[in-house]
N, C-alpha and C. Protein backbone atom coordinates (compact mmCIF):
# COMPACT_ATOMS: atom_id res chain seq x y z
N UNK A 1 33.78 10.30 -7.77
CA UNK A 1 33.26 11.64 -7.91
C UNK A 1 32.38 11.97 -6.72
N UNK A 2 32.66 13.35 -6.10
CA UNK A 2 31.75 13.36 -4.75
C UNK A 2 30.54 14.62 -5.59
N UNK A 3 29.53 14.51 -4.88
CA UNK A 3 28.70 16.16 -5.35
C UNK A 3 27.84 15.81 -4.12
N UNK A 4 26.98 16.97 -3.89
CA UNK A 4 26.26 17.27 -3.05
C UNK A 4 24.65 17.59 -3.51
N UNK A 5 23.70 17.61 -2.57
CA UNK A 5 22.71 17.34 -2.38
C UNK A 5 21.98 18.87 -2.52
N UNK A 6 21.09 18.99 -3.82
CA UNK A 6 20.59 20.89 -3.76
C UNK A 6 19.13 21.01 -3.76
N UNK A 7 18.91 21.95 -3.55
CA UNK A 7 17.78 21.88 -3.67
C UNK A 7 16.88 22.56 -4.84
N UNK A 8 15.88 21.86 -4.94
CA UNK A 8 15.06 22.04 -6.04
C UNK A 8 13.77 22.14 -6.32
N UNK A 9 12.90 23.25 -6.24
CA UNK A 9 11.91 23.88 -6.17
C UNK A 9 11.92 23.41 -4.45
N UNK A 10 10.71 22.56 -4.35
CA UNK A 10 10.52 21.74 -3.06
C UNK A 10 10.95 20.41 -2.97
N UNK A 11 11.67 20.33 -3.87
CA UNK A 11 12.11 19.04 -3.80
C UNK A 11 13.80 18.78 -3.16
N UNK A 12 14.61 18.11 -3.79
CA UNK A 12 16.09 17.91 -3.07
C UNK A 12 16.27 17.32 -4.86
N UNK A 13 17.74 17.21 -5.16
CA UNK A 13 18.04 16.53 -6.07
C UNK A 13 19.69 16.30 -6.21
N UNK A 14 20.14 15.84 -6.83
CA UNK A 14 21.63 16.02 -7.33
C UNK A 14 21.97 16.09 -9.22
N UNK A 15 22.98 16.77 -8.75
CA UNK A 15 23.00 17.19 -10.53
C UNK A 15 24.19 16.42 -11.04
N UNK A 16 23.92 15.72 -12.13
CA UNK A 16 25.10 14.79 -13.10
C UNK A 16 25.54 15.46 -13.85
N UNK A 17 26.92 15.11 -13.64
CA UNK A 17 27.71 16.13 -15.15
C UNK A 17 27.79 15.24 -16.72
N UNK A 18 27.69 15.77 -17.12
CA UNK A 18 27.00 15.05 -19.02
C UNK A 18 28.50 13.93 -19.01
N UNK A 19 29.54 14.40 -18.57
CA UNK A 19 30.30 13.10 -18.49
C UNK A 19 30.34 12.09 -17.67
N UNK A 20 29.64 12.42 -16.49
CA UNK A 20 28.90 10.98 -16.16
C UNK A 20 28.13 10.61 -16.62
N UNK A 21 27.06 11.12 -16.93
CA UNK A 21 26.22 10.50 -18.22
C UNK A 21 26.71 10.22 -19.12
N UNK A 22 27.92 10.59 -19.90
CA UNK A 22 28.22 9.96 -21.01
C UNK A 22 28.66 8.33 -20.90
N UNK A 23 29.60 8.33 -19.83
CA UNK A 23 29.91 7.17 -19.38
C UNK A 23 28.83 6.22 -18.58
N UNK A 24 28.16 6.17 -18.24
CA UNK A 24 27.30 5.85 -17.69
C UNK A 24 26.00 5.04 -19.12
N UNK A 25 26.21 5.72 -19.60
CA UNK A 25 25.25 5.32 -21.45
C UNK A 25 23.78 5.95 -20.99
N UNK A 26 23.41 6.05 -19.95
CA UNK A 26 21.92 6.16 -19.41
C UNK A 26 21.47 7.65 -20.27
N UNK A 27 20.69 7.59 -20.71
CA UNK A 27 20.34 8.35 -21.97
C UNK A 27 18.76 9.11 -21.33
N UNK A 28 18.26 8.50 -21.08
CA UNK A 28 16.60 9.42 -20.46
C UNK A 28 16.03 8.97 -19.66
N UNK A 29 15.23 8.06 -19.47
CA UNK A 29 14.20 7.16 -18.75
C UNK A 29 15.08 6.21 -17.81
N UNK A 30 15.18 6.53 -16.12
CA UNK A 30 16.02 5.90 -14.98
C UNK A 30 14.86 5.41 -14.35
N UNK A 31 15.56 4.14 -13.47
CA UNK A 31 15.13 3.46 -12.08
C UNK A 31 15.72 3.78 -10.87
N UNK A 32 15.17 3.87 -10.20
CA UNK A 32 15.71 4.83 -8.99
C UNK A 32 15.63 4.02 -7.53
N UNK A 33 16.57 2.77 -7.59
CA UNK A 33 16.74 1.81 -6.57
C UNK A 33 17.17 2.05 -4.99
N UNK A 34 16.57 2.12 -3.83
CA UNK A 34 17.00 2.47 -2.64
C UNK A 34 16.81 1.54 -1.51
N UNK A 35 18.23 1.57 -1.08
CA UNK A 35 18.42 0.70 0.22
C UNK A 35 18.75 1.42 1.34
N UNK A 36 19.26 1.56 2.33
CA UNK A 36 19.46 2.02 3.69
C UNK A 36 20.98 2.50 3.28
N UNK A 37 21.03 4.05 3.21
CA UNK A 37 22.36 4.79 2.52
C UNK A 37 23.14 4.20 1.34
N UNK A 38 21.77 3.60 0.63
CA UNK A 38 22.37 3.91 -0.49
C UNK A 38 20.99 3.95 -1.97
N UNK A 39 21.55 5.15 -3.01
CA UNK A 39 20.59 5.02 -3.96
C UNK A 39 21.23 4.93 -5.50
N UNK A 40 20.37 3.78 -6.05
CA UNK A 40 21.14 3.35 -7.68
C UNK A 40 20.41 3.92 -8.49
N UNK A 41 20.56 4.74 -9.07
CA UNK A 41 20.35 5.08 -10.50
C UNK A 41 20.85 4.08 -11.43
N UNK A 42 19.66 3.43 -12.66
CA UNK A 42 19.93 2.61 -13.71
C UNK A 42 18.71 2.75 -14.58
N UNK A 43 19.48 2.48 -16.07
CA UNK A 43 18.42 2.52 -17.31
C UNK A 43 17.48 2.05 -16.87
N UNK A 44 15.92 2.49 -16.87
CA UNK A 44 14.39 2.31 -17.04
C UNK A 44 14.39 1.24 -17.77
N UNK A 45 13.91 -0.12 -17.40
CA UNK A 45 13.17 -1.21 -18.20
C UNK A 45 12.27 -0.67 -19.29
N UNK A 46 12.22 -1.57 -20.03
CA UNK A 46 10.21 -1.07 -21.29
C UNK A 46 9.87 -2.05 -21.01
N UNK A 47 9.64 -2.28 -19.42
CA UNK A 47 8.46 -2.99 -19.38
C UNK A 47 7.44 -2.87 -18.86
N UNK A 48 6.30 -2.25 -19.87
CA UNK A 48 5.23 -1.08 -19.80
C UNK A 48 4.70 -1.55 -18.69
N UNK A 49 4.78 -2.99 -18.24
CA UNK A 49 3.55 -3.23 -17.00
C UNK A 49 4.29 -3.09 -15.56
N UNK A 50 5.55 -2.99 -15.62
CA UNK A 50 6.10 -2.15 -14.41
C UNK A 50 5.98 -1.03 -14.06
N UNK A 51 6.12 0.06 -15.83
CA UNK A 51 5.82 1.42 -15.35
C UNK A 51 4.58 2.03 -15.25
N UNK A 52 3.45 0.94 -15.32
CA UNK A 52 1.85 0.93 -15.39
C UNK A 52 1.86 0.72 -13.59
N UNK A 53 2.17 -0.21 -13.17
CA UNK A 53 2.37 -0.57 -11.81
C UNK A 53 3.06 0.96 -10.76
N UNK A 54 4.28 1.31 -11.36
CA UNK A 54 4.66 2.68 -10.68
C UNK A 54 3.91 3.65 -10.87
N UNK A 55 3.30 3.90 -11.59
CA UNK A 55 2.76 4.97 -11.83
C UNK A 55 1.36 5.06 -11.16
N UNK A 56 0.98 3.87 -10.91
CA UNK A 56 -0.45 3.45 -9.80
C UNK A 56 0.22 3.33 -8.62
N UNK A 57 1.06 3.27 -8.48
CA UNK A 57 1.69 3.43 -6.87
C UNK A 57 1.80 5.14 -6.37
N UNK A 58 2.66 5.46 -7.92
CA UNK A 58 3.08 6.84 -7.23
C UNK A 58 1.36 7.69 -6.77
N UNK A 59 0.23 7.76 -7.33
CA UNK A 59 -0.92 7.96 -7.35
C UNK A 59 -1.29 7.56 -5.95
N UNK A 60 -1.16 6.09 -5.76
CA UNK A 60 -1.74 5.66 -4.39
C UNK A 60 -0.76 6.49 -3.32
N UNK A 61 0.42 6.37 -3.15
CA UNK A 61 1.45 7.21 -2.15
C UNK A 61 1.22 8.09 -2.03
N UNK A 62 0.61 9.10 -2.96
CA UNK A 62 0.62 10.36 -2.50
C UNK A 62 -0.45 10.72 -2.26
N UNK A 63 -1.37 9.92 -2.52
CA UNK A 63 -2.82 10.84 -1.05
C UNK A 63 -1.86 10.73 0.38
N UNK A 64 -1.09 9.99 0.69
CA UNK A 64 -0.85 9.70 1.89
C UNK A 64 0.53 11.04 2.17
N UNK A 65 1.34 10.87 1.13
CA UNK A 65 2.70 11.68 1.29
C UNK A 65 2.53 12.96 1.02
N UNK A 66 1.33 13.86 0.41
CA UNK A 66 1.20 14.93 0.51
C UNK A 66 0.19 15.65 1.75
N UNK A 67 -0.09 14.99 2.72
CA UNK A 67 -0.46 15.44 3.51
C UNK A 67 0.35 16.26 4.45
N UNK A 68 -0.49 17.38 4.84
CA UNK A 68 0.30 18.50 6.25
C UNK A 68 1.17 17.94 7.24
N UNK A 69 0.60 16.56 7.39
CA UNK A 69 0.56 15.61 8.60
C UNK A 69 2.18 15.16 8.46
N UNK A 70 2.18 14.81 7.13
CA UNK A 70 3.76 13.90 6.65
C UNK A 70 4.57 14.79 6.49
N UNK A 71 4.14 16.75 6.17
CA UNK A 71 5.20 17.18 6.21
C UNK A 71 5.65 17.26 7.13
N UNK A 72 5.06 17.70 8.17
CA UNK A 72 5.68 17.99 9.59
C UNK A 72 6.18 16.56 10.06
N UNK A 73 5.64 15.32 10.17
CA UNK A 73 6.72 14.70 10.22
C UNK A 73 8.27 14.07 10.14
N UNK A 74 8.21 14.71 8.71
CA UNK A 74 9.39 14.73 7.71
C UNK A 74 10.05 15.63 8.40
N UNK A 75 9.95 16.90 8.47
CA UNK A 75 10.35 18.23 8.97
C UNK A 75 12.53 17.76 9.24
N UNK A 76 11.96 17.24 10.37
CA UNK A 76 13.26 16.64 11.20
C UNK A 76 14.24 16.03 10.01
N UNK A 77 14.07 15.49 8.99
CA UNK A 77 15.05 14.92 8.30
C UNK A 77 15.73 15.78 7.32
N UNK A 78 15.17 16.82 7.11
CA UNK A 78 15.58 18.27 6.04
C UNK A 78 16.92 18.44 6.14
């Protein structure tokens, strides 16, 4: 299945059709795995002290990733 890349508010995203989700079983809560061209979507662990851990990351990253500084850096990859 090919789809493309849209955009979303300020963000970027891609949209799944409910029959890939159906097949897929992934029901709500994803992990969002990334290597160098390539990204895995897979069922979310319950394991609360990982998503205790992400969730203190995503906090720490973004003093840094919402700065003016990183957008304009970024700019070029849009």
């Amino acid at each position: 299945m090919q789809s493309s890349i849209i955009q979303i508010g300020n963000s970027k995203g891609v949209r799944l059709s409910k029959e890939v989700l159906i097949r897929s079983g992934i029901q709500k809560d994803i992990d969002i795995q990334v290597k160098k061209e390539e990204i895995k979507i897979v069922p979310a662990k319950k394991d609360k002290k990982i998503n205790d851990f992400a969730a203190a990351s995503e906090t720490s990253f973004a003093k840094d990733w919402l700065r003016p500084e990183e957008e304009e850096a970024w700019k070029s990859y849009r």
